[in-house]
Protein backbone atom coordinates (compact mmCIF):
# COMPACT_ATOMS: atom_id res chain seq x y z
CA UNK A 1 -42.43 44.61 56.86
CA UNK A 2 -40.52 42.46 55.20
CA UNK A 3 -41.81 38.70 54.51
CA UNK A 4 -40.16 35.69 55.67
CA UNK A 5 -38.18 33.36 53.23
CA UNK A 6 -38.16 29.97 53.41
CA UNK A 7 -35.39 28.24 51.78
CA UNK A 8 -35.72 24.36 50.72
CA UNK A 9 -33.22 22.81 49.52
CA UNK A 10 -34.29 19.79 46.64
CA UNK A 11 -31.84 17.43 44.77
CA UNK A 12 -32.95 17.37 40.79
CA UNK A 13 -31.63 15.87 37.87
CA UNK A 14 -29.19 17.97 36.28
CA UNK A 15 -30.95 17.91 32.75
CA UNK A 16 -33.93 19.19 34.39
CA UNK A 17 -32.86 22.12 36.60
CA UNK A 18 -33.54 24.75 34.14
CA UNK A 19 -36.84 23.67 33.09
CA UNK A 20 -37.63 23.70 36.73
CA UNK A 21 -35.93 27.14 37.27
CA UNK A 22 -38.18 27.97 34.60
CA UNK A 23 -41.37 26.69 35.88
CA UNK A 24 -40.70 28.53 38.99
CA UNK A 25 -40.23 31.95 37.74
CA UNK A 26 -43.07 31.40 35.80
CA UNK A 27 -45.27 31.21 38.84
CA UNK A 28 -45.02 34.57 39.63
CA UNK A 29 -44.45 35.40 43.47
CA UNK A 30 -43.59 31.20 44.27
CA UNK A 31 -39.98 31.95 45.10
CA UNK A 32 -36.89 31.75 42.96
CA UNK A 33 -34.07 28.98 41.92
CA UNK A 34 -30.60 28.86 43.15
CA UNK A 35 -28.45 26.26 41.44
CA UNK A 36 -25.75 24.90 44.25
CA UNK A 37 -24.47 22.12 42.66
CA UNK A 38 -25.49 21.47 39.16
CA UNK A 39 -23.60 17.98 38.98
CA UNK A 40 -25.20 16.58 41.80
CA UNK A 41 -28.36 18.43 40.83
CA UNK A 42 -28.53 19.99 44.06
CA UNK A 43 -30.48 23.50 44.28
CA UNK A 44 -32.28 26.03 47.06
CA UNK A 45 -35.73 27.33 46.05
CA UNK A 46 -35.98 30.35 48.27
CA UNK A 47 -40.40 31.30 48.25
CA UNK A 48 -41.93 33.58 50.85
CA UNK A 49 -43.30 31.41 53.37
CA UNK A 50 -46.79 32.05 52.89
CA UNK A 51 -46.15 30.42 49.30
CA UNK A 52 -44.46 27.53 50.86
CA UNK A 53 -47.53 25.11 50.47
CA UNK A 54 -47.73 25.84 46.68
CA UNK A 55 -44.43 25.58 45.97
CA UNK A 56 -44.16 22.23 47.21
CA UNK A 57 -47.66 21.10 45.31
CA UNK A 58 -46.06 22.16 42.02
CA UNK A 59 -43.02 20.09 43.22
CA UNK A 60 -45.06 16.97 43.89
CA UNK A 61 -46.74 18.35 40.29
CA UNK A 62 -43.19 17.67 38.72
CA UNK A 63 -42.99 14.78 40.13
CA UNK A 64 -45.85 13.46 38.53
CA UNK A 65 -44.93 14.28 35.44
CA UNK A 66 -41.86 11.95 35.94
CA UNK A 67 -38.94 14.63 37.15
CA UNK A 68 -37.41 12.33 40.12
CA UNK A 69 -37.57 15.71 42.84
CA UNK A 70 -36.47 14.96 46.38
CA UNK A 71 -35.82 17.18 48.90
CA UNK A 72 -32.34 17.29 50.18
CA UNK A 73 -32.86 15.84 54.09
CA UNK A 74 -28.97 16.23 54.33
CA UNK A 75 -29.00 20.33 54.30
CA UNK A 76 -32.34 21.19 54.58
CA UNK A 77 -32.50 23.67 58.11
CA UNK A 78 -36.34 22.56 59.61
CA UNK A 79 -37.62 25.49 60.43
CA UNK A 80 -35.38 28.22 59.93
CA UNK A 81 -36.19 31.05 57.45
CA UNK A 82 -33.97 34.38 56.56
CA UNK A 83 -35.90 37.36 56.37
């Protein structure tokens, strides 16, 4: 069975999108980094949703440590997942 992916869509700076990317992949099993637009600094983290609830502490986490993270209410789909 395959799990379901969620896929949240977050507008970043641009500077910052690898170091995010990076963060991500280094929590292993969290979900993975899709740049979409890097000007705007728009990007879809794709994470099993069972992970959802961590990824988006070590978002908040980011943001804490100054990285201005907000998730992108123009595209995000509420509630829909791919599997």
């Amino acid at each position: 069975m395959k799990p379901e992916i969620a896929a949240v869509r977050f507008i970043v700076p641009q500077k910052d999108i690898y170091y995010i990317s990076w963060i991500i992949d280094a929590a292993e099993g969290i979900g993975f980094l899709q740049t979409d637009d890097a000007k705007a600094g728009k990007v879809t983290v794709f994470s099993p949703k069972e992970q959802l609830p961590y990824l988006m502490e070590m978002m908040e986490s980011l943001r804490g440590e100054g990285i201005e993270v907000k998730i992108d209410e123009d595209t995000n789909n509420t509630g829909e997942t791919t599997a």
